[in-house]
C-alpha atoms as a PDB file:
ATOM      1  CA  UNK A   1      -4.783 -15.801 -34.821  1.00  0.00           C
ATOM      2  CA  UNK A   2      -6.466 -19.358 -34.473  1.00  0.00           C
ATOM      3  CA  UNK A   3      -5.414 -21.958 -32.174  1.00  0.00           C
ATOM      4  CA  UNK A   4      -7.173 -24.873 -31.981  1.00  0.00           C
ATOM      5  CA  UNK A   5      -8.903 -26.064 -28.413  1.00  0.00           C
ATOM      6  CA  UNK A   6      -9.596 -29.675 -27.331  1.00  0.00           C
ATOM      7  CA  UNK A   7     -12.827 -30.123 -25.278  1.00  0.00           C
ATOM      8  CA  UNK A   8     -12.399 -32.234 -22.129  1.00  0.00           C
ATOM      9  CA  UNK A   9     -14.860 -34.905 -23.019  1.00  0.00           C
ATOM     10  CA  UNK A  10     -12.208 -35.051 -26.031  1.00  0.00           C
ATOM     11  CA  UNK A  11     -15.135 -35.430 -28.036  1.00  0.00           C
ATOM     12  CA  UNK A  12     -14.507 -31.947 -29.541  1.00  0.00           C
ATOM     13  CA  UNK A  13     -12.406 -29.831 -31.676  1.00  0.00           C
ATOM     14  CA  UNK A  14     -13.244 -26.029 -32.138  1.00  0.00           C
ATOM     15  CA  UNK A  15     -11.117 -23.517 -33.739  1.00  0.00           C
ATOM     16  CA  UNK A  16     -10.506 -20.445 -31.762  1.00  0.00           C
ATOM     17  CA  UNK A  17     -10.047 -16.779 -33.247  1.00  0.00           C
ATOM     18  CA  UNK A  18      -7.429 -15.593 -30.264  1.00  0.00           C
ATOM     19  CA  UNK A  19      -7.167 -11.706 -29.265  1.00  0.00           C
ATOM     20  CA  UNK A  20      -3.721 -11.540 -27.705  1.00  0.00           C
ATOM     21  CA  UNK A  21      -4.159  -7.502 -27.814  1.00  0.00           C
ATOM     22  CA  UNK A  22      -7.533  -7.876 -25.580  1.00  0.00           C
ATOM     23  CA  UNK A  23      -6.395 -11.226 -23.883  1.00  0.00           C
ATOM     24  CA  UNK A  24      -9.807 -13.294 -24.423  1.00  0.00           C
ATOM     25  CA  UNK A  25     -11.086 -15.691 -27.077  1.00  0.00           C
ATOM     26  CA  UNK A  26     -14.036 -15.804 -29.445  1.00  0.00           C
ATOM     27  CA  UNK A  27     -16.633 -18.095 -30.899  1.00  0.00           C
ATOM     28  CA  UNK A  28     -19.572 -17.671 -33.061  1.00  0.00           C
ATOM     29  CA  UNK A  29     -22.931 -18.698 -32.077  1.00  0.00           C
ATOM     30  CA  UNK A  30     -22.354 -22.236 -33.965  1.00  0.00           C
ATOM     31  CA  UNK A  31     -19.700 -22.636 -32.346  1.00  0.00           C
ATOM     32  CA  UNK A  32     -20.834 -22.506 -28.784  1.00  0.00           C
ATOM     33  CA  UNK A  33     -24.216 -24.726 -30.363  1.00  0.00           C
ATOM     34  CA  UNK A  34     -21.368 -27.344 -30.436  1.00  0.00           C
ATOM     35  CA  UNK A  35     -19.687 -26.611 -27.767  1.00  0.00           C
ATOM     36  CA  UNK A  36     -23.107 -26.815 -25.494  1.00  0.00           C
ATOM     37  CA  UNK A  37     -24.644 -29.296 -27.718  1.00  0.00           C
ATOM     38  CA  UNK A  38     -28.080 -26.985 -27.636  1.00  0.00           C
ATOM     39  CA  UNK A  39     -30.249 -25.812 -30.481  1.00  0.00           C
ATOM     40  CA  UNK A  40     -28.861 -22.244 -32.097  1.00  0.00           C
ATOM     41  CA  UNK A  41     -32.098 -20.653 -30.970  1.00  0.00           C
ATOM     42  CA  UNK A  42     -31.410 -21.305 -27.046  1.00  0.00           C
ATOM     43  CA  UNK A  43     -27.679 -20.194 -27.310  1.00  0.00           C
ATOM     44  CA  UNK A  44     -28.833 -17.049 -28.576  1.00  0.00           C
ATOM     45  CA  UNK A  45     -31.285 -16.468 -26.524  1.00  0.00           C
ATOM     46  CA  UNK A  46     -29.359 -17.007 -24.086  1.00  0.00           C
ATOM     47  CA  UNK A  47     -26.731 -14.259 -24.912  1.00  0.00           C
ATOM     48  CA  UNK A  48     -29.682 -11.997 -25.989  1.00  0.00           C
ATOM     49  CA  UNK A  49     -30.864 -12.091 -22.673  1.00  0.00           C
ATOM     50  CA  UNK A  50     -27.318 -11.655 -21.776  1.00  0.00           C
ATOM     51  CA  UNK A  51     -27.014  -8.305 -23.240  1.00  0.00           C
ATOM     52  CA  UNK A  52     -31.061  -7.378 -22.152  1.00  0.00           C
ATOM     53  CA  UNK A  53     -29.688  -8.160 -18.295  1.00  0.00           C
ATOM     54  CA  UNK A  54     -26.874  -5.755 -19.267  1.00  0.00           C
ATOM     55  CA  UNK A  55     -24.958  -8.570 -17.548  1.00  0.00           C
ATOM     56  CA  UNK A  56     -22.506  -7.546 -19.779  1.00  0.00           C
ATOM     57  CA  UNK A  57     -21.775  -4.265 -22.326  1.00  0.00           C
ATOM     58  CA  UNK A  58     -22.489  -5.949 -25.970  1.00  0.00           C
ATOM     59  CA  UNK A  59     -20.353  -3.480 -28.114  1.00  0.00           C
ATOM     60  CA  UNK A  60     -17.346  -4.542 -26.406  1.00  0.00           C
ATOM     61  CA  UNK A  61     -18.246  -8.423 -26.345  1.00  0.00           C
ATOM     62  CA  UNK A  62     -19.743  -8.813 -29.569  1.00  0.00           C
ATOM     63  CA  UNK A  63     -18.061  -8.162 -32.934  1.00  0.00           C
ATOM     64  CA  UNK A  64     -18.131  -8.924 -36.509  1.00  0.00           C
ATOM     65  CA  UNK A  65     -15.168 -10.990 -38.587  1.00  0.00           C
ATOM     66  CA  UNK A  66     -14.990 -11.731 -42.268  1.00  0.00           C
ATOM     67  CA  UNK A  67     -14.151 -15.165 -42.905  1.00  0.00           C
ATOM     68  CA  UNK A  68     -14.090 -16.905 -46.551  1.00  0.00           C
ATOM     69  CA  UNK A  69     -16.627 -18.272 -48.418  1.00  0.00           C
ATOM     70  CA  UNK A  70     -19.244 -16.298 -46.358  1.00  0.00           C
ATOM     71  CA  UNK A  71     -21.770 -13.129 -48.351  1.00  0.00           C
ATOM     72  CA  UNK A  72     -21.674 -11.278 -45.037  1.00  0.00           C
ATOM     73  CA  UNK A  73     -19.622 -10.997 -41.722  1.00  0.00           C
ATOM     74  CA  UNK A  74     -20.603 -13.377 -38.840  1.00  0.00           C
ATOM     75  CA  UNK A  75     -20.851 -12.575 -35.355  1.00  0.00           C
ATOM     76  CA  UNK A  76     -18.012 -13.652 -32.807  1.00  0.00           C
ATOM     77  CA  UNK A  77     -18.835 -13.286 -28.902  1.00  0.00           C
ATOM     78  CA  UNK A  78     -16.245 -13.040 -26.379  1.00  0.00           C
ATOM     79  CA  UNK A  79     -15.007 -15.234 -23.274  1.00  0.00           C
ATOM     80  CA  UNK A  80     -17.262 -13.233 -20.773  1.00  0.00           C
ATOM     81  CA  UNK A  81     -20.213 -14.273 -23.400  1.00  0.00           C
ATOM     82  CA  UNK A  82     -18.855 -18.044 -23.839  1.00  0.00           C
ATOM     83  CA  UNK A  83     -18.484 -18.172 -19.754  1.00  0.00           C
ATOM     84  CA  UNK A  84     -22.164 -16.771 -19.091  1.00  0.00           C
ATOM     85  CA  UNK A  85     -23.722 -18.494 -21.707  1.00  0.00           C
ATOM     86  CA  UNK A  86     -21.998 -21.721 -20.179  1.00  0.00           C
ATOM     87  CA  UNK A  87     -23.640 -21.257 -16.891  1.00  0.00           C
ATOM     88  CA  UNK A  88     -27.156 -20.639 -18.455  1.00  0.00           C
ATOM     89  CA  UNK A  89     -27.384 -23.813 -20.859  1.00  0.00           C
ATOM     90  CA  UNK A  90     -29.029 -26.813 -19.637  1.00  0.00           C
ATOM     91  CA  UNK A  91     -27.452 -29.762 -20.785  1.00  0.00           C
ATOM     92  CA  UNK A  92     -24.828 -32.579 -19.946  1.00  0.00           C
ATOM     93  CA  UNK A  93     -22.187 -30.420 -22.115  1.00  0.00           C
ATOM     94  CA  UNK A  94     -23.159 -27.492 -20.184  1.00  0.00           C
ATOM     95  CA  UNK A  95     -22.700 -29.343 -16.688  1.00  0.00           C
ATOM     96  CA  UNK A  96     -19.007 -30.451 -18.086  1.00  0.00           C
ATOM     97  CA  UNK A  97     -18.056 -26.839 -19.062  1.00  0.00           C
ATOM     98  CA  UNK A  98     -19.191 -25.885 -15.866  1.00  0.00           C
ATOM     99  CA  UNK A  99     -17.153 -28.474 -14.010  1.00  0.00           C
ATOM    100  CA  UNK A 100     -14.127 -27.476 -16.283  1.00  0.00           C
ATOM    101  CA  UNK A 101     -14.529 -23.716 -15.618  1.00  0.00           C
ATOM    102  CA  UNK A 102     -14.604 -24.284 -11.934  1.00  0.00           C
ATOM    103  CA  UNK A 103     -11.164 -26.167 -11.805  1.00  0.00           C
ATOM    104  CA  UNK A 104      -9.709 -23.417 -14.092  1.00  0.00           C
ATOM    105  CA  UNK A 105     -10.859 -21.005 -10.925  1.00  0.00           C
ATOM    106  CA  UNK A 106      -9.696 -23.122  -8.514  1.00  0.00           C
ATOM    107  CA  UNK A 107      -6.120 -23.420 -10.339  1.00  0.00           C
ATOM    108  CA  UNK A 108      -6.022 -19.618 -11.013  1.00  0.00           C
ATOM    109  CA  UNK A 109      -6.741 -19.309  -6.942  1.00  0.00           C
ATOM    110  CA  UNK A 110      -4.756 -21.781  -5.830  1.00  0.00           C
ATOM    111  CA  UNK A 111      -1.404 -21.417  -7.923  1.00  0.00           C
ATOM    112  CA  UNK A 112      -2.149 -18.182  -9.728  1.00  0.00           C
ATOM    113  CA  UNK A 113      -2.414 -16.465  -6.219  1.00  0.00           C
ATOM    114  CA  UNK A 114       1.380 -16.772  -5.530  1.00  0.00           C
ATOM    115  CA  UNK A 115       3.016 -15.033  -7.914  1.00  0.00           C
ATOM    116  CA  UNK A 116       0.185 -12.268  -8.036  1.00  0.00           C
ATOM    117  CA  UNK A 117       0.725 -11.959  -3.897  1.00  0.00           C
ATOM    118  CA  UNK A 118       4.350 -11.312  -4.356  1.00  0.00           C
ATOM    119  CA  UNK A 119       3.583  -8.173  -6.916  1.00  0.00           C
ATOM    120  CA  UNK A 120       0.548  -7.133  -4.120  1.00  0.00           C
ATOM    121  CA  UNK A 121       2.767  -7.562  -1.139  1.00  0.00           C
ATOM    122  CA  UNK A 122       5.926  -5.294  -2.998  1.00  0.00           C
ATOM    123  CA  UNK A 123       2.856  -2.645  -4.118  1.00  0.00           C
ATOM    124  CA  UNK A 124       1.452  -2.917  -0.098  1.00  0.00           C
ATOM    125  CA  UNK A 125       5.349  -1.785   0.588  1.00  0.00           C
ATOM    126  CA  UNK A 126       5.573   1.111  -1.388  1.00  0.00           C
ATOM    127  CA  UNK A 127       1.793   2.197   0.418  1.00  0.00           C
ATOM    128  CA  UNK A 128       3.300   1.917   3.708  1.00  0.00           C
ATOM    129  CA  UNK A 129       6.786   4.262   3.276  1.00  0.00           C
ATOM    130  CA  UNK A 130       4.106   6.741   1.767  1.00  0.00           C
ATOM    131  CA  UNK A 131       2.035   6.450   4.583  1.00  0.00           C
ATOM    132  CA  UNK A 132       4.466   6.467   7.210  1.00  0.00           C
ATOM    133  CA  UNK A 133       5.870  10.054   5.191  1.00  0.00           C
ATOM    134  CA  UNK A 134       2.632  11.782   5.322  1.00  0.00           C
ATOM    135  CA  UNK A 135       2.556  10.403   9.319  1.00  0.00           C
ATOM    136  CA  UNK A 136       5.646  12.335   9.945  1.00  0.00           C
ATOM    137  CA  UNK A 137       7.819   9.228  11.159  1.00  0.00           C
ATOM    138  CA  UNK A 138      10.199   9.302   8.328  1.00  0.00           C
ATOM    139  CA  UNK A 139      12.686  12.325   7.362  1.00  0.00           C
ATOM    140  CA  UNK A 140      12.854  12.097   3.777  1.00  0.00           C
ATOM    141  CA  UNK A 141      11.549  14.405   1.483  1.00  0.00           C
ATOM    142  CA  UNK A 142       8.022  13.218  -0.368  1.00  0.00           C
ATOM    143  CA  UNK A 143       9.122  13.953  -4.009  1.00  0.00           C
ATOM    144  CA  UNK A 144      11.963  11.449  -3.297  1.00  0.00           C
ATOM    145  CA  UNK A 145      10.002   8.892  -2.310  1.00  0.00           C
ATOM    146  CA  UNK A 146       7.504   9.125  -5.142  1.00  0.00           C
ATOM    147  CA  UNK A 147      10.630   8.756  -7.550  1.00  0.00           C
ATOM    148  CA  UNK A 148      11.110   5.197  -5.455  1.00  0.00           C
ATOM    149  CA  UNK A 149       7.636   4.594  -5.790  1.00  0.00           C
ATOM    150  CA  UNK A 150       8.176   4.563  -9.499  1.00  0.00           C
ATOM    151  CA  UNK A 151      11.422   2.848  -9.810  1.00  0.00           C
ATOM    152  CA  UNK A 152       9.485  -0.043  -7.841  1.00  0.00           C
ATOM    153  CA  UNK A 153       6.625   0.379 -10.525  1.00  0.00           C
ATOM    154  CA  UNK A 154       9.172  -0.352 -13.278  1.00  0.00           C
ATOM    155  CA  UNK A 155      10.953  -3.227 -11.417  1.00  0.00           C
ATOM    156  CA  UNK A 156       7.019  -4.647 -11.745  1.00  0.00           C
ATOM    157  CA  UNK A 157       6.937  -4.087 -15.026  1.00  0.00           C
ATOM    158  CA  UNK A 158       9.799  -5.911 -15.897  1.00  0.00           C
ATOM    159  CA  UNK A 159       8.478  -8.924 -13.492  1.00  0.00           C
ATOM    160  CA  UNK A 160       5.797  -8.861 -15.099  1.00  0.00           C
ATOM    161  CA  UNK A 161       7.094  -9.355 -18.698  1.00  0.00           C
ATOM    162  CA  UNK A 162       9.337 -11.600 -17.107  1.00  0.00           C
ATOM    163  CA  UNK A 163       6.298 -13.415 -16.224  1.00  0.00           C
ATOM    164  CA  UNK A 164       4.683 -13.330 -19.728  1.00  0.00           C
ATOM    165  CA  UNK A 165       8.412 -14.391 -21.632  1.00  0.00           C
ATOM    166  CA  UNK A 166       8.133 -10.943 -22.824  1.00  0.00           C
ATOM    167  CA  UNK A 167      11.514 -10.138 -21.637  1.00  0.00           C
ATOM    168  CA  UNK A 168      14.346 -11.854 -19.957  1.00  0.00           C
ATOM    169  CA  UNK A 169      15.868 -10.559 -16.289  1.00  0.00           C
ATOM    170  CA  UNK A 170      19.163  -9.148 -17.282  1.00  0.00           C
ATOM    171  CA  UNK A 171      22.336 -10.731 -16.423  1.00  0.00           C
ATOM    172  CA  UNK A 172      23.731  -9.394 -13.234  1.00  0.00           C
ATOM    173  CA  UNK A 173      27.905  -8.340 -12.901  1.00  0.00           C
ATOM    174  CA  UNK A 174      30.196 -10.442 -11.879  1.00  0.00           C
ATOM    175  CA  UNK A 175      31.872  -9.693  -8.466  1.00  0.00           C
ATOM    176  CA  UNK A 176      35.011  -8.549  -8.431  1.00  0.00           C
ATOM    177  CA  UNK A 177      35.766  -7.650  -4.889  1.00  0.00           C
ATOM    178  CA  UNK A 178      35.415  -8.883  -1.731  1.00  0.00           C
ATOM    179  CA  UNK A 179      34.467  -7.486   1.707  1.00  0.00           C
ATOM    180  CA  UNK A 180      37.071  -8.580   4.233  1.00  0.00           C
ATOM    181  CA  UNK A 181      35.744  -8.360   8.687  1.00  0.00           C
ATOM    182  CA  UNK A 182      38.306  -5.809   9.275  1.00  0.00           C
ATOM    183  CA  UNK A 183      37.736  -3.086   6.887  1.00  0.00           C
ATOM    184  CA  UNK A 184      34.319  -3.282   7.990  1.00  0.00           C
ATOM    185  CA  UNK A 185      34.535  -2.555  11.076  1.00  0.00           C
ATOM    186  CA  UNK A 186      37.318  -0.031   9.987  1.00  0.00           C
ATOM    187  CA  UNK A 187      34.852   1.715   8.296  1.00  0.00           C
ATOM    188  CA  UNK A 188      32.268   1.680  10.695  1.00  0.00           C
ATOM    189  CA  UNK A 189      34.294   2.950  13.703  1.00  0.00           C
ATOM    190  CA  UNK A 190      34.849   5.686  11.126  1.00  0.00           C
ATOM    191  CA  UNK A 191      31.319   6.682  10.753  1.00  0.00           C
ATOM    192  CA  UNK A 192      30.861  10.197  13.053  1.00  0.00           C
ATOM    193  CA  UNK A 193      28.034   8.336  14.937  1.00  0.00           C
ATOM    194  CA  UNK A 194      30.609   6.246  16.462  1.00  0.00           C
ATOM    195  CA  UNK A 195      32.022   9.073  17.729  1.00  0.00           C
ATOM    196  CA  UNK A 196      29.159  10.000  19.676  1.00  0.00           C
ATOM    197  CA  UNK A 197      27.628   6.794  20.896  1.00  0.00           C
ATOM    198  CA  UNK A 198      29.175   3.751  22.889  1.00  0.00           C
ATOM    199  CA  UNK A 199      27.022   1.144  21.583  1.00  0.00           C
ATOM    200  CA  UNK A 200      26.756   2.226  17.719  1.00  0.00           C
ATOM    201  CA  UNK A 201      28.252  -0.415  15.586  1.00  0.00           C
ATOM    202  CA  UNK A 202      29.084  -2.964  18.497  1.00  0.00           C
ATOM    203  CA  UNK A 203      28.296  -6.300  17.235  1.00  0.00           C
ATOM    204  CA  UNK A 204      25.678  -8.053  19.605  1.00  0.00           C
ATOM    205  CA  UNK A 205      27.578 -11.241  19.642  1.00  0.00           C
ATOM    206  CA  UNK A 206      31.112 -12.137  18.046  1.00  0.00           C
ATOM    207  CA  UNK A 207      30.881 -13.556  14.911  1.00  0.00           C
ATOM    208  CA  UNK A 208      27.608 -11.869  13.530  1.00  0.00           C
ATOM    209  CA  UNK A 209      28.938  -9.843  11.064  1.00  0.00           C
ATOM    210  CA  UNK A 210      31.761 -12.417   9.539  1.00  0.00           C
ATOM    211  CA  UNK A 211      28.848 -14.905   9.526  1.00  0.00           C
ATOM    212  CA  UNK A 212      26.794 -12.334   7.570  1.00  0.00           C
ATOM    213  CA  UNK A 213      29.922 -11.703   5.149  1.00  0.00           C
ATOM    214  CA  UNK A 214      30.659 -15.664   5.294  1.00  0.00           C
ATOM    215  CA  UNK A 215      27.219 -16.212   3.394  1.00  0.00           C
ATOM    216  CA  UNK A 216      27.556 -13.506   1.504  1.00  0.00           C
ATOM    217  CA  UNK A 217      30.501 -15.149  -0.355  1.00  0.00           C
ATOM    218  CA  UNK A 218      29.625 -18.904   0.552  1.00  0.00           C
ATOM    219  CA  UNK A 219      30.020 -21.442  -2.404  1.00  0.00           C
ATOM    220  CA  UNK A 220      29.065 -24.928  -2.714  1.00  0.00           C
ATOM    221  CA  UNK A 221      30.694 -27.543  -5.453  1.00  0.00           C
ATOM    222  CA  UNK A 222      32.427 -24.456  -7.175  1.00  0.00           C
ATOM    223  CA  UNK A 223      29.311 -22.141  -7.408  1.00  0.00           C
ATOM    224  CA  UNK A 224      28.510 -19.373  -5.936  1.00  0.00           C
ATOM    225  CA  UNK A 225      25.519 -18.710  -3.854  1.00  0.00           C
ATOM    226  CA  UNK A 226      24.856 -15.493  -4.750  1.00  0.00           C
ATOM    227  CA  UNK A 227      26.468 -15.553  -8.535  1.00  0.00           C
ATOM    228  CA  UNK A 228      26.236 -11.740  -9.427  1.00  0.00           C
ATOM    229  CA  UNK A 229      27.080  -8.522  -7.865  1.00  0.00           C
ATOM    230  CA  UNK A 230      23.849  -7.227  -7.248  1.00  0.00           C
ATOM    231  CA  UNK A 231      22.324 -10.383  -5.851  1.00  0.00           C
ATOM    232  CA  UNK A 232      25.420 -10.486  -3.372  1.00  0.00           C
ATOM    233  CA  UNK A 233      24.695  -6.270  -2.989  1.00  0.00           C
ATOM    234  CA  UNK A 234      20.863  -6.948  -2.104  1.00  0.00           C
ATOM    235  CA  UNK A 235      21.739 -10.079   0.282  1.00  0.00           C
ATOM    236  CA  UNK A 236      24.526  -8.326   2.071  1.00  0.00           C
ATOM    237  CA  UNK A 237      22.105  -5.354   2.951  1.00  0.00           C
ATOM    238  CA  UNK A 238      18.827  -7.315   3.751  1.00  0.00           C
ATOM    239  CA  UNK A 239      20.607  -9.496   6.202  1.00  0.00           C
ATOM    240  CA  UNK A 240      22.939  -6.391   7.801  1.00  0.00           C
ATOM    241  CA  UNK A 241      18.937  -5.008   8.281  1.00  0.00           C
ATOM    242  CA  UNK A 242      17.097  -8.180   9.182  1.00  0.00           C
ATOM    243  CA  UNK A 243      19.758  -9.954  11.018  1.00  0.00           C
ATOM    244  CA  UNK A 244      20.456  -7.157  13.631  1.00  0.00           C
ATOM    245  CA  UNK A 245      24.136  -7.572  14.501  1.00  0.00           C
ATOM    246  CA  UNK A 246      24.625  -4.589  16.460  1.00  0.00           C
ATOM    247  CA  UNK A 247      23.291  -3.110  19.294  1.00  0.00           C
ATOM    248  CA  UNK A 248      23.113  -0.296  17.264  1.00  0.00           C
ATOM    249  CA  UNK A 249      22.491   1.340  14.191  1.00  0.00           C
ATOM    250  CA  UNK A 250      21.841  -1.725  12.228  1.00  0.00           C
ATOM    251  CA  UNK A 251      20.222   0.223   9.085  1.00  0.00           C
ATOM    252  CA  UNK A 252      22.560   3.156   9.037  1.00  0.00           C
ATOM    253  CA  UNK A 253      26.157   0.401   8.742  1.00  0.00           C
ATOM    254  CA  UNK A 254      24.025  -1.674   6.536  1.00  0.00           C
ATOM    255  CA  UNK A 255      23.485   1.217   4.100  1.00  0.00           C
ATOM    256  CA  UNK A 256      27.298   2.476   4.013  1.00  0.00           C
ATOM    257  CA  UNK A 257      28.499  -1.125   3.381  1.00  0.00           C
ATOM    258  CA  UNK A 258      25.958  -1.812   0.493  1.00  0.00           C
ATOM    259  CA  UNK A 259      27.571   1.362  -0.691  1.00  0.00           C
ATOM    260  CA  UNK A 260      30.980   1.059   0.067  1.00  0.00           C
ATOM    261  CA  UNK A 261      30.613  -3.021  -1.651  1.00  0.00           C
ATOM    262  CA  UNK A 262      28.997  -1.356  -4.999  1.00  0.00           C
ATOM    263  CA  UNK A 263      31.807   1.684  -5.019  1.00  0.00           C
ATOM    264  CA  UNK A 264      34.636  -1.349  -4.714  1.00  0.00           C
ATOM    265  CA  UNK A 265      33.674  -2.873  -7.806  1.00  0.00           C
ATOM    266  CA  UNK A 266      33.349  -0.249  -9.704  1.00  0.00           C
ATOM    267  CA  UNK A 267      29.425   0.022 -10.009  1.00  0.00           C
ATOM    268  CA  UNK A 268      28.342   2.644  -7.412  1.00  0.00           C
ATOM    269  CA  UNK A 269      28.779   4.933 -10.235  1.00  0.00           C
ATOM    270  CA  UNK A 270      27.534   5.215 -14.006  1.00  0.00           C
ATOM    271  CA  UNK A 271      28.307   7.278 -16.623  1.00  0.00           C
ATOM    272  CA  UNK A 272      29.175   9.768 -13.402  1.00  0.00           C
ATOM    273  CA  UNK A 273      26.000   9.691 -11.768  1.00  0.00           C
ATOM    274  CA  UNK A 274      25.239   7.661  -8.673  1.00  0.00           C
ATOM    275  CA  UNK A 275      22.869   4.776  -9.245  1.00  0.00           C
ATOM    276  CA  UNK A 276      21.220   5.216  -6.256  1.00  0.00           C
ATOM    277  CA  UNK A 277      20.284   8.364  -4.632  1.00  0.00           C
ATOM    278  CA  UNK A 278      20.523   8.635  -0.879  1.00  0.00           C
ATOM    279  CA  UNK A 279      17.029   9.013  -0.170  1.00  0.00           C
ATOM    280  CA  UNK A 280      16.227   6.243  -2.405  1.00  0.00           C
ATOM    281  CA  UNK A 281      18.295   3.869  -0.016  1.00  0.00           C
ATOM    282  CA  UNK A 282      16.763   4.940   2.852  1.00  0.00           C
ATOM    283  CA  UNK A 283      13.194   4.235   1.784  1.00  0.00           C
ATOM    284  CA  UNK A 284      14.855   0.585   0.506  1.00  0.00           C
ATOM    285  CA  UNK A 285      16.068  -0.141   3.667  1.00  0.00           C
ATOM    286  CA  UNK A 286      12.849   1.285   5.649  1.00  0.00           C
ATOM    287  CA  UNK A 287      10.857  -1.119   3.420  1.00  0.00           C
ATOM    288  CA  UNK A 288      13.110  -4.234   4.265  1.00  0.00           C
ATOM    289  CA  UNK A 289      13.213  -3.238   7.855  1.00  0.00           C
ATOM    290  CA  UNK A 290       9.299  -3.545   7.531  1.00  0.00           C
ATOM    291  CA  UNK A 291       9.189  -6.279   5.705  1.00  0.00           C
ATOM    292  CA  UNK A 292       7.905  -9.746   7.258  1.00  0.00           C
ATOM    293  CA  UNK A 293      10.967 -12.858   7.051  1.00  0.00           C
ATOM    294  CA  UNK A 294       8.643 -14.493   4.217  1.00  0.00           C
ATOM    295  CA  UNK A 295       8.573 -11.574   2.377  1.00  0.00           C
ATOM    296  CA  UNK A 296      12.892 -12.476   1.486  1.00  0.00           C
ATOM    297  CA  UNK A 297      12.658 -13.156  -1.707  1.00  0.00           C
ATOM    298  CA  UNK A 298      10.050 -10.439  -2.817  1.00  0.00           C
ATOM    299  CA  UNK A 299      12.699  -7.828  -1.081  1.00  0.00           C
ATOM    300  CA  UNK A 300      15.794  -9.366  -2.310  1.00  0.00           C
ATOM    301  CA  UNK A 301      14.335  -9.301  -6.096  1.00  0.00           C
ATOM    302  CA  UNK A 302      13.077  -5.894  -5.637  1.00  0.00           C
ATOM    303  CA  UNK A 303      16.131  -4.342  -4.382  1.00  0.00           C
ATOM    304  CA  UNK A 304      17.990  -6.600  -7.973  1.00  0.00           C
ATOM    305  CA  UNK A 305      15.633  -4.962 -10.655  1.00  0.00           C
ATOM    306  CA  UNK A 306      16.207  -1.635  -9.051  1.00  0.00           C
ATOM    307  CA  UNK A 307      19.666  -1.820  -9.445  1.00  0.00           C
ATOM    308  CA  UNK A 308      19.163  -3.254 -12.775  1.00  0.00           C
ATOM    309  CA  UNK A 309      16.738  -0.351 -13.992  1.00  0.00           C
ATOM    310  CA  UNK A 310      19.038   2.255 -13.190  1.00  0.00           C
END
């Protein structure tokens, strides 16, 4: 594939053979003489002394391409070879490709770094449930978890292509059903530790949980603010975690109503099977229990391609 590149002096115009399998560019040596504005005998120098530093491997930065109206194939270096060559050249092109290459850093630090942190931070929560298994502090069994582990790995995946416009998030379910305050707490008082504890599901304050369910369901001019059935799933058990509305058993209530709101519109189940197995909803709500207030979104998404990959 050839694309073709604009210098930022704007006072040249290269074509540029494009690898999209190994995701880096080439030029030829009379190429990068233009681009550098040196003689052809310092720019390859330059990357023979490249190669002689073993600064970089030359089989897999150096190869040959056919082009017309040539006898014999011509050599085509890589971006690593185009970078380092850039930062050996002296001349005034040389000093503008270095400026250029530094503000392509800088941008890749400064607004690359978000979306890369969210994937780190999601990966960093995975770590920690494994760590706190092998510490003894959580009662599910290992090979459980390690099926979590890879459901998150494939939620990445598909963030990743979503990232690339390789693939589009699917569209979530429409919400059929509505949790109402008093079953709720119906169902909670019906929960056997409720039985044996005067403080398990007892709302801290009045009003916590309808609040919870109020923004759950909340619209604003006609739309909803959580439009599908799994973003109003994830919400409703991130905030029953996070917000801590009962004195009490916060994660175990949060768990059954995420369950009991997915059974009551029909999607707790498919094709027979649960979509989620019970260990794999206690190491979800473990991580979001863990999980810092800025890390929201990263949990709420999480928790959406999960329930989409099943």
């Amino acid at each position: 594939m050839t694309n073709i590149v604009t210098f930022k002096d704007g006072k040249l115009e290269l074509e540029v053979n494009i690898s999209p399998e190994e995701d880096t560019v080439w030029l030829t040596q009379a190429q990068m003489v233009d681009l550098f504005s040196r003689d052809q005998s310092v720019i390859a120098r330059h990357i023979r002394n490249i190669f002689k530093e073993r600064e970089l491997d030359e089989k897999s930065n150096m190869h040959f391409l056919h082009i017309a109206n040539s006898d014999k194939p011509v050599k085509m270096y890589s971006l690593d070879v185009i970078i380092s060559v850039g930062y050996r050249v002296k001349s005034p092109r040389g000093v503008l490709f270095r400026k250029w290459a530094t503000n392509i850093l800088k941008q890749y630090l400064t607004e690359g770094f978000a979306i890369n942190e969210k994937r780190l931070a999601v990966l960093n929560k995975t770590v920690q449930i494994q760590s706190n298994i092998i510490g003894g502090l959580v009662g599910i069994d290992a090979e459980d978890v390690l099926k979590v582990v890879q459901e998150y790995s494939r939620s990445l995946e598909l963030l990743d292509a979503y990232d690339h416009q390789c693939v589009a998030i699917p569209e979530g379910s429409k919400c059929s059903y509505l949790l109402k305050y008093d079953e709720c707490i119906k169902l909670i008082k019906s929960m056997e530790f409720s039985q044996t504890s005067d403080v398990f599901g007892v709302e801290k304050e009045p009003g916590k949980l309808e609040g919870i369910l109020s923004a759950i369901h909340q619209s604003a001019f006609g739309q909803d603010a959580y439009p599908s059935l799994e973003e109003k799933a994830a919400n409703l058990l991130y905030f029953l975690v996070k917000d801590h509305p009962f004195n009490d058993g916060c994660k175990r209530i949060a768990a059954a109503l995420f369950l009991y709101f997915l059974n009551q519109n029909n999607a707790l189940y498919n094709d027979g099977n649960k979509i989620i197995s019970d260990s794999a909803l206690v190491a979800i709500t473990l991580m979001i229990a863990e999980s810092r207030p800025e890390e929201k979104e990263i949990m709420i998404q999480v928790i959406i391609n999960f329930l989409h990959w099943r």
